[in-house]
Protein backbone atom coordinates (compact mmCIF):
# COMPACT_ATOMS: atom_id res chain seq x y z
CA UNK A 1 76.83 71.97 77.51
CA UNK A 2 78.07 73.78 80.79
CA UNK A 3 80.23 77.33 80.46
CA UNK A 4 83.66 75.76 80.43
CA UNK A 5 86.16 77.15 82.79
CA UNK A 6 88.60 74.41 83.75
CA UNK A 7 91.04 72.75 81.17
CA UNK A 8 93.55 70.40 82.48
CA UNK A 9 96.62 70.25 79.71
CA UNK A 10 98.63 66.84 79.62
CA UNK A 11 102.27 67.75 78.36
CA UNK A 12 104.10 71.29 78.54
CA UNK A 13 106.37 71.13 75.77
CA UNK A 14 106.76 73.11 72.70
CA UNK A 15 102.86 72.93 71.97
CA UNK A 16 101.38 72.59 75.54
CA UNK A 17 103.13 75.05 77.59
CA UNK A 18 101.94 77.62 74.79
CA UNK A 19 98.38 76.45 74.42
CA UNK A 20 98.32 76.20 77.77
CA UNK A 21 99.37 79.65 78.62
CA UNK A 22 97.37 81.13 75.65
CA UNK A 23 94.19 79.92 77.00
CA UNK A 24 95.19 81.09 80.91
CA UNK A 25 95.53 84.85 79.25
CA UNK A 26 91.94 84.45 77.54
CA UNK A 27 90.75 83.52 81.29
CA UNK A 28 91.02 79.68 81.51
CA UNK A 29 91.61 78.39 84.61
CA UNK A 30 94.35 76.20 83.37
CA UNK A 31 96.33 72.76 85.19
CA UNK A 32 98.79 71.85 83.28
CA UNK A 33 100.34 68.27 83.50
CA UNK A 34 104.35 67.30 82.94
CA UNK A 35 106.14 64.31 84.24
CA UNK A 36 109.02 66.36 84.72
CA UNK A 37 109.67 67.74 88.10
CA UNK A 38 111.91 70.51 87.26
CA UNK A 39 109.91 71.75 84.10
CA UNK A 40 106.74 71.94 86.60
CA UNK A 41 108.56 73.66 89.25
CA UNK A 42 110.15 76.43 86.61
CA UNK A 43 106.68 76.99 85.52
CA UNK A 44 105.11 77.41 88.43
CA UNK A 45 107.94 80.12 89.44
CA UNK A 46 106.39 81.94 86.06
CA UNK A 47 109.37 81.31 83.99
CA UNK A 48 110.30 78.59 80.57
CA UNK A 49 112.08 75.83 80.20
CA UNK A 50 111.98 76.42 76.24
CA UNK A 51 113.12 78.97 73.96
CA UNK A 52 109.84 80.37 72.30
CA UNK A 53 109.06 84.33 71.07
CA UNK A 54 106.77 85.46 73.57
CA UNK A 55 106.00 82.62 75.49
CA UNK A 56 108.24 83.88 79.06
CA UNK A 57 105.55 86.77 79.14
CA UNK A 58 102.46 84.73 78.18
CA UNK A 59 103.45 82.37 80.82
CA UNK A 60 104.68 84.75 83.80
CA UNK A 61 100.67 86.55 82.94
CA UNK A 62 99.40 83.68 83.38
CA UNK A 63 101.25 82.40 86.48
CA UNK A 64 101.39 85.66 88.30
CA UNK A 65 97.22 86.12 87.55
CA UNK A 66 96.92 82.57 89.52
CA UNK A 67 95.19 80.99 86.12
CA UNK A 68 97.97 78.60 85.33
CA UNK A 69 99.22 75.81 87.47
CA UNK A 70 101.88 73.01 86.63
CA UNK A 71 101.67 69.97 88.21
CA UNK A 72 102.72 66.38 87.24
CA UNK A 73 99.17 65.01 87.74
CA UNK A 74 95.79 65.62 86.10
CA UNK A 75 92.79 67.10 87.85
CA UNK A 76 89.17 67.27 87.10
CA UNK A 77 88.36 70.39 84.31
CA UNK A 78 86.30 70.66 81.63
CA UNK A 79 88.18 69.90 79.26
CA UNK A 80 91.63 67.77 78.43
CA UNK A 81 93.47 68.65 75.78
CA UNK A 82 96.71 66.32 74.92
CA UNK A 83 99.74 67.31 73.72
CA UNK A 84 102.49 64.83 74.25
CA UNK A 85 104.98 63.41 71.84
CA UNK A 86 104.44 60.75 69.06
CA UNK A 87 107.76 59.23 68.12
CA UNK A 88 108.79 56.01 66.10
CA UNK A 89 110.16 52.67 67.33
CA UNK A 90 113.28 51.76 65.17
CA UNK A 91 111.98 51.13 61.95
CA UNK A 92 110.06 54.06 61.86
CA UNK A 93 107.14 52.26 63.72
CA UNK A 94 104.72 54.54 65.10
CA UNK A 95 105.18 54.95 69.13
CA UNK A 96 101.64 56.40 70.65
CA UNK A 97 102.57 54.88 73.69
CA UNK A 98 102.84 58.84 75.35
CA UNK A 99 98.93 59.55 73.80
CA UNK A 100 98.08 56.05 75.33
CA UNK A 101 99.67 57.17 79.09
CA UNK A 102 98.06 60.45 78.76
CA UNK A 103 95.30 59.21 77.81
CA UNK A 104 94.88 56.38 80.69
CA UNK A 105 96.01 59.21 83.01
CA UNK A 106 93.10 61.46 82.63
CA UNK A 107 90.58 57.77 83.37
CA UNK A 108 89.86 58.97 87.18
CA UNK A 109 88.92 62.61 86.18
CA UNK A 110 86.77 62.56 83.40
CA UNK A 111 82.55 63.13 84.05
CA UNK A 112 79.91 63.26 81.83
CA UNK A 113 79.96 65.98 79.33
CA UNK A 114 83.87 66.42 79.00
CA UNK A 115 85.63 67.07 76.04
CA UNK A 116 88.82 65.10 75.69
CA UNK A 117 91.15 66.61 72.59
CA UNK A 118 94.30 64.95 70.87
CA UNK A 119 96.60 67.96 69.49
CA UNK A 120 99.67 65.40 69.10
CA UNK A 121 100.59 64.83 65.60
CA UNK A 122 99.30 61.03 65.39
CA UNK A 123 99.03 57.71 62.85
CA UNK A 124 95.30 57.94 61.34
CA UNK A 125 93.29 55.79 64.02
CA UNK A 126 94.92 57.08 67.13
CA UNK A 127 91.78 59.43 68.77
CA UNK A 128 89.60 56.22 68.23
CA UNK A 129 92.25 54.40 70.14
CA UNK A 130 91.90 57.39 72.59
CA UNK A 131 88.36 56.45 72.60
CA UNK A 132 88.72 52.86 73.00
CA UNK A 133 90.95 53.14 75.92
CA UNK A 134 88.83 54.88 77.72
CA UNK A 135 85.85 52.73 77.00
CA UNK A 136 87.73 50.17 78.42
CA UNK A 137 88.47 51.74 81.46
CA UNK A 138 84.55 52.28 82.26
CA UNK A 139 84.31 56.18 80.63
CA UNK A 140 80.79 56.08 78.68
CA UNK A 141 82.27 57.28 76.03
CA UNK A 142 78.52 58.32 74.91
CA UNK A 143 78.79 61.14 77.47
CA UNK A 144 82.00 62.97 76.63
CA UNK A 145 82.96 64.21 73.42
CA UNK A 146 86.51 63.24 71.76
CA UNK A 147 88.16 64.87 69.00
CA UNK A 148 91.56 65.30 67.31
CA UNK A 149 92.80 68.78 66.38
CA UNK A 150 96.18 68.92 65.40
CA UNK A 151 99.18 71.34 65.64
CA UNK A 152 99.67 73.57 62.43
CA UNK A 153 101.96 76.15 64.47
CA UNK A 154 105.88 77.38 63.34
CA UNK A 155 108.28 77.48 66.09
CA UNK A 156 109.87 81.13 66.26
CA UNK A 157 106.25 81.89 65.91
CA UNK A 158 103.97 79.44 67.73
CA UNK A 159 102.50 82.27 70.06
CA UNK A 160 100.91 84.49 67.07
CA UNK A 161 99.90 81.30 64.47
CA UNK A 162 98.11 79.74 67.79
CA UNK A 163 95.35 82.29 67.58
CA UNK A 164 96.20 83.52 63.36
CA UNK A 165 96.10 79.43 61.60
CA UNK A 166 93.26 77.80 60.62
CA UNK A 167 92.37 74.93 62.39
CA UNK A 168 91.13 71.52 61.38
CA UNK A 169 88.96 69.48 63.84
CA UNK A 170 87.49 66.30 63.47
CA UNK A 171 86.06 64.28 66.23
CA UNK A 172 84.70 60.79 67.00
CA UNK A 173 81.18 61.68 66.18
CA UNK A 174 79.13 64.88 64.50
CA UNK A 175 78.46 66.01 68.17
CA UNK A 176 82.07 65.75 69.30
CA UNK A 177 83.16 67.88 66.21
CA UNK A 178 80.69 70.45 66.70
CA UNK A 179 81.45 71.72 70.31
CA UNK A 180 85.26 70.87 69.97
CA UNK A 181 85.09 73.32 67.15
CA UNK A 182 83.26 75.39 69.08
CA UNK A 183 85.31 75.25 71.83
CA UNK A 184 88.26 76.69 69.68
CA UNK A 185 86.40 79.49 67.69
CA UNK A 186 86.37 81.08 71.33
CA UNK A 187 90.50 82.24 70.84
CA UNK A 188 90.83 81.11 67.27
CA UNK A 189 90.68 83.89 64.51
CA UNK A 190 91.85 81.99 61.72
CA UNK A 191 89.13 79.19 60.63
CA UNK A 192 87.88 76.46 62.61
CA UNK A 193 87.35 74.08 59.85
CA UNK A 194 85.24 70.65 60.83
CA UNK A 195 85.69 67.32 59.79
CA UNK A 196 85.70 63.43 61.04
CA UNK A 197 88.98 62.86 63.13
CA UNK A 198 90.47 60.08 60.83
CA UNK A 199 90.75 63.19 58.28
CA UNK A 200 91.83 65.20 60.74
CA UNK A 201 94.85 62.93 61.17
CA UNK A 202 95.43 62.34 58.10
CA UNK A 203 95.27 65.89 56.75
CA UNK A 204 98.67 66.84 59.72
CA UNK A 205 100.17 64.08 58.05
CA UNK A 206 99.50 64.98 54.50
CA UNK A 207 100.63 69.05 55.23
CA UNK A 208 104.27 67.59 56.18
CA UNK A 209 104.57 64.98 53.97
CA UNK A 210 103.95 67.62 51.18
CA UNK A 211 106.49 69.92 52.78
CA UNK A 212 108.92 67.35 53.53
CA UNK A 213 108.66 66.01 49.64
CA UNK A 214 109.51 69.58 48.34
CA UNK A 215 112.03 69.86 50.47
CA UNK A 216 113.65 66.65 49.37
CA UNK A 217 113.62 67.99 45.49
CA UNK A 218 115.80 71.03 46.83
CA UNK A 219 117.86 68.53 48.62
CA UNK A 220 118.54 66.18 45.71
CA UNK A 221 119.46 69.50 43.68
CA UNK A 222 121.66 70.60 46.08
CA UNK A 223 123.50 67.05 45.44
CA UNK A 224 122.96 67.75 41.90
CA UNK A 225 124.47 71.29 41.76
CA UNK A 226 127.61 69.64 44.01
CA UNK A 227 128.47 67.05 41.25
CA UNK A 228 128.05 69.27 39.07
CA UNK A 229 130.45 72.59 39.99
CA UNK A 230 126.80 74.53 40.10
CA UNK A 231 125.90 77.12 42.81
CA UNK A 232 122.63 75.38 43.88
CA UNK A 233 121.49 78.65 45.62
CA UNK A 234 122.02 80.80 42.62
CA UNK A 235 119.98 78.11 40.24
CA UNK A 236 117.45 77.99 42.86
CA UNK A 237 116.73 82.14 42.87
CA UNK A 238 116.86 81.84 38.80
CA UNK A 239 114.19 79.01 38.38
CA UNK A 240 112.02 80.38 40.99
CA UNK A 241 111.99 83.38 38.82
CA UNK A 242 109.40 81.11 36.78
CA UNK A 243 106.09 82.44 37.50
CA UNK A 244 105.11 79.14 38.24
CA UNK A 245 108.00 77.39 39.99
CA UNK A 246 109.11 77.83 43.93
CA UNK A 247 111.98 75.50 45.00
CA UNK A 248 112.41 75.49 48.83
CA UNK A 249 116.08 76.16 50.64
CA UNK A 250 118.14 73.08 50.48
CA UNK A 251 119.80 72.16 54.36
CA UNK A 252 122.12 69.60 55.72
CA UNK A 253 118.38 66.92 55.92
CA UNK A 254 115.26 67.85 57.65
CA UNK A 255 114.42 68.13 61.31
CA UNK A 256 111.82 69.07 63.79
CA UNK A 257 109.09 66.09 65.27
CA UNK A 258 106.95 66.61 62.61
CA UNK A 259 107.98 67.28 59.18
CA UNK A 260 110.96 63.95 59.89
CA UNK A 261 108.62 62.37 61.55
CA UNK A 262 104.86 62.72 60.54
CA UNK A 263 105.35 60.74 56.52
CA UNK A 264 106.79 57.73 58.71
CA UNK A 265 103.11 57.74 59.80
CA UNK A 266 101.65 57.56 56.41
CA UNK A 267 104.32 55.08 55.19
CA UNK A 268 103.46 52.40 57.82
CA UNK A 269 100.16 52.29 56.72
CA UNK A 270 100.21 52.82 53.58
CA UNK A 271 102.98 50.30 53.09
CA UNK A 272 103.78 49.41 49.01
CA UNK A 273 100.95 52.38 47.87
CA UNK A 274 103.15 55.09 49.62
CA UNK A 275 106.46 55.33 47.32
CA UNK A 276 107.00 59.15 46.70
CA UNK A 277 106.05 59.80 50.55
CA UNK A 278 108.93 57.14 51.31
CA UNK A 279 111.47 58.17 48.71
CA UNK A 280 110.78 61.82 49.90
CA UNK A 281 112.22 60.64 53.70
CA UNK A 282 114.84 58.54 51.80
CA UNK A 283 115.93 61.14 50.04
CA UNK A 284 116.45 63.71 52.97
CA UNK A 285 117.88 61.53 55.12
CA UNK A 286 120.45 60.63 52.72
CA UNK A 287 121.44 64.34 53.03
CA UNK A 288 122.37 63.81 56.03
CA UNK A 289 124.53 61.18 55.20
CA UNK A 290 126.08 63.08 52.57
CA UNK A 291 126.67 66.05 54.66
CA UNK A 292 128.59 64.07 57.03
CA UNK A 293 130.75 62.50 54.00
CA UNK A 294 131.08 65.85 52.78
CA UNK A 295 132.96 67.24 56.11
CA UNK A 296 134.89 64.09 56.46
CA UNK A 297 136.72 64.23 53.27
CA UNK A 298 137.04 67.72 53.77
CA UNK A 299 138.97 67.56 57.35
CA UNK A 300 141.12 64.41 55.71
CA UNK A 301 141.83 66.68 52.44
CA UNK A 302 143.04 70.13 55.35
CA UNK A 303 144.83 66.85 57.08
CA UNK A 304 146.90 65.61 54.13
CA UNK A 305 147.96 69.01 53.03
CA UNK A 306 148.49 70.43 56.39
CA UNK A 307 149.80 67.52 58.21
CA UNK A 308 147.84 68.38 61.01
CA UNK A 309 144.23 67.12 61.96
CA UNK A 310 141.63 69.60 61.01
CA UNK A 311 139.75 71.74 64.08
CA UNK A 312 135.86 71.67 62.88
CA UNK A 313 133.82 74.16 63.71
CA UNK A 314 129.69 72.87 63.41
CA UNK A 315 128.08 75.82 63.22
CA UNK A 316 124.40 75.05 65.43
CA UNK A 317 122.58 72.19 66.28
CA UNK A 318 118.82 72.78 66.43
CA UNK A 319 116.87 71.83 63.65
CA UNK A 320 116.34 75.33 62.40
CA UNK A 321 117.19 78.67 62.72
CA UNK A 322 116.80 80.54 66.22
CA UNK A 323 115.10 78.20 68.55
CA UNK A 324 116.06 75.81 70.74
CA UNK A 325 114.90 72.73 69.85
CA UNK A 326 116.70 70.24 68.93
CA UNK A 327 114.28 66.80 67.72
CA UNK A 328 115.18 64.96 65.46
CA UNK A 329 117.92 67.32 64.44
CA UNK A 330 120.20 66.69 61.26
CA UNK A 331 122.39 69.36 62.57
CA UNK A 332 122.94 67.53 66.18
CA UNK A 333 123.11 64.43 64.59
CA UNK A 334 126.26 65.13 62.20
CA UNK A 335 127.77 66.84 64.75
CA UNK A 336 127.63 63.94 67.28
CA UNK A 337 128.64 61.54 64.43
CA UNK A 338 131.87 63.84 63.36
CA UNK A 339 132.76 63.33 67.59
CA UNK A 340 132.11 59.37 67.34
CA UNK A 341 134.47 59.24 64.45
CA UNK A 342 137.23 60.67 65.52
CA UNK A 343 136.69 64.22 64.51
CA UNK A 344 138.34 67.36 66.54
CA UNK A 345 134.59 69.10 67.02
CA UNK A 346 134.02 72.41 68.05
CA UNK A 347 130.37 73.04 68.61
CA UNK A 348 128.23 75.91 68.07
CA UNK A 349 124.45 76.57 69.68
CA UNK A 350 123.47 80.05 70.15
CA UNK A 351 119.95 79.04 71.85
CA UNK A 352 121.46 76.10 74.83
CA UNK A 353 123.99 76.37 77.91
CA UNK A 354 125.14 72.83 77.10
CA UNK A 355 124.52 69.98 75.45
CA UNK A 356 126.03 66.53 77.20
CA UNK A 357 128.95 64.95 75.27
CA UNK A 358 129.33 68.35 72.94
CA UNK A 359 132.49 71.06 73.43
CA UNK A 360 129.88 73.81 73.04
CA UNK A 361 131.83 77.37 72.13
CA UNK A 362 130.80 80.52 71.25
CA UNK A 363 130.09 81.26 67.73
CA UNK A 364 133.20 84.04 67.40
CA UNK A 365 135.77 81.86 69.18
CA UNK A 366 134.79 78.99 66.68
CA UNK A 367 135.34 80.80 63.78
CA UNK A 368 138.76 81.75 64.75
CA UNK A 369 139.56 78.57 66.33
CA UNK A 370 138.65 76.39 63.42
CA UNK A 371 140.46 75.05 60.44
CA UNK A 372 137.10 74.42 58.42
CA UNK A 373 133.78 76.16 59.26
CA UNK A 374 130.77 74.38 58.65
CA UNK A 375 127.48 76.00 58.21
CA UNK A 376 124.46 73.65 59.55
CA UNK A 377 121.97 76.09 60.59
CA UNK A 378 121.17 79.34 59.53
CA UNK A 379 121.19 81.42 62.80
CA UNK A 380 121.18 85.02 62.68
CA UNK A 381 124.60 85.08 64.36
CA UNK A 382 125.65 83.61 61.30
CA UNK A 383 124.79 85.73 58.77
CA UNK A 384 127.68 88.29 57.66
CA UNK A 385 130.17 86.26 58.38
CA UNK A 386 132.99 85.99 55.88
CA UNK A 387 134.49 82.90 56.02
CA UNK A 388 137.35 81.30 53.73
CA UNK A 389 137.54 78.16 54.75
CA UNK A 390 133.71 77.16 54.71
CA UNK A 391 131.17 74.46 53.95
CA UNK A 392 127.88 75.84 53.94
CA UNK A 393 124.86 73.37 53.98
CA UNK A 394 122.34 76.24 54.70
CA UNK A 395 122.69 78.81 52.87
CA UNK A 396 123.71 81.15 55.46
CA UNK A 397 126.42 82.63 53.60
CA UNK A 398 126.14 81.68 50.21
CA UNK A 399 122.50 82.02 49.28
């Protein structure tokens, strides 16, 4: 295979615009692709449209060296790596529909010997969809290779576990898998571990599922501890003082696209055979639920003894501590709910400007402002702060 130089990147979002300006500092020459006009034109200018460690110098590098380009169409490259969202319809139905559009995108720049990569977190069977779409489109498929290596990066730290993680490729056929892999050992120093891309899939979907089901049994204790009269942070730090035993941090549900999205996947298709993966999302989205139950009856309990209606304070809205990001959110979505019902909402973001529909207010006039402080993310702004009137679903306080 011919020296590759040219990758074209389909999405710059919280895992393109990093891989993307990763590979332009190891000498790429990198066009990235975005549908949005005004997150191309702040790249190009060298700056971020995201809040990422890092990532505003990787990217002004790799701008001001000439190797990265934004753009909201593909070009021709070596290689096309995509890394665009994979919701769910309502129901949790798997959406591909952004892989499939991607995908079809690329169909008038691809020539023989191209390598054609999924990163996006998919169902197991989406790269030989990628595949089959471009078969139909003309591509012989015989003459590229296409593989699926997915994500495995934190946010807060996405720049360093890029190059540190392991990394898990599978691809359409033994040929596809070898120079994908290959292709990554180049800037990968963790292993580049190779496999068929249907276990590739699956084993991104298994990694969160197993998170997201240990996070559920801290949830449920949480619940637990609440009915109870038991501080479920203190009984956490005792059991986990079992040699064998490690309880994760309850929260107010769970958040991000992948970990409250990916076991959705698995549930689909695995239907009846898939129970704990399905209580597991049951259970922490009944958190959320809870949480919101939890605030309500507190505001109505300041309300009857005060005679006044309780000033909330909903302390952040991402989905976890110090970043920006906001999918699938528990935190945003109480927060909006409390509003919609009726609730006087004063909320609390360190990481955005705004947020449409939201009173957004800094985190020291909240805490004076409000009649009931509620904890929903654990932001370091939020650590220290002593608090009376309190509910605090992350441990930011009480842990």
């Amino acid at each position: 295979m011919n020296k590759i130089t040219k990758i074209c990147v389909i999405g710059l979002g919280y895992i393109g615009l990093p891989t993307a300006a990763l590979l332009a500092n190891r000498g790429y020459d990198i066009h990235g692709v975005d549908l949005d006009q005004r997150a191309v034109d702040i790249i190009n200018r060298g700056e971020i449209h995201i809040v990422e460690p890092e990532l505003d110098t990787f990217v002004k590098s790799a701008v001001n060296s000439g190797r990265l380009k934004a753009d909201t169409k593909p070009a021709e490259a070596d290689v096309f790596i995509i890394a665009v969202p994979t919701p769910f319809h309502d129901g949790f139905i798997p959406n591909i529909d952004y892989v499939c559009a991607a995908t079809l995108s690329i169909v008038p720049y691809i020539r023989s010997g191209n390598i054609v990569i999924l990163e996006s977190t998919s169902p197991v069977g989406t790269t030989d969809k990628v595949a089959e779409l471009l078969s139909e489109q003309g591509i012989d498929i015989c003459g590229i290779y296409i593989a699926h290596c997915p994500e495995r990066v934190l946010p807060g730290k996405i720049m360093k576990e890029l190059v540190e993680n392991d990394r898990i490729v599978g691809g359409t056929t033994d040929a596809a898998t070898k120079i994908t892999a290959d292709f990554y050992r180049d800037f990968v120093q963790g292993d580049v571990l190779e496999t068929d891309a249907r276990t590739a899939e699956m084993a991104k979907l298994t990694e969160n599922s197993y998170r997201d089901t240990n996070i559920a049994f801290a949830n449920e204790l949480s619940i637990l501890c609440d009915k109870f009269a038991i501080n479920v942070w203190e009984l956490i730090r005792l059991a986990n003082r079992h040699p064998r035993v490690n309880i994760l941090q309850p929260g107010a549900g769970v958040g991000g696209h992948c970990i409250a999205v990916d076991p959705w996947f698995i549930v689909h298709k695995g239907g009846k055979d898939a129970k704990l993966i399905r209580t597991a999302r049951e259970v922490n989205n009944h958190k959320t639920e809870w949480t919101i139950e939890k605030i309500k009856n507190s505001a109505l309990a300041f309300e009857n003894e005060t005679g006044k209606k309780a000033k909330v304070a909903c302390m952040g809205l991402a989905f976890k501590p110090d970043i920006d990001d906001l999918r699938e959110s528990p935190a945003l979505s109480i927060t909006k709910r409390l509003v919609n019902e009726g609730l006087d909402v004063l909320a609390v973001e360190p990481n955005i400007k705004s947020y449409d529909g939201l009173n957004l207010v800094n985190y020291k006039d909240a805490v004076t402002e409000a009649d009931i402080v509620v904890f929903l993310v654990a932001h370091k702004e939020f650590k220290g702060l002593n608090i009376v009137n309190k509910l605090d679903f992350c441990g930011v306080v009480d842990r």
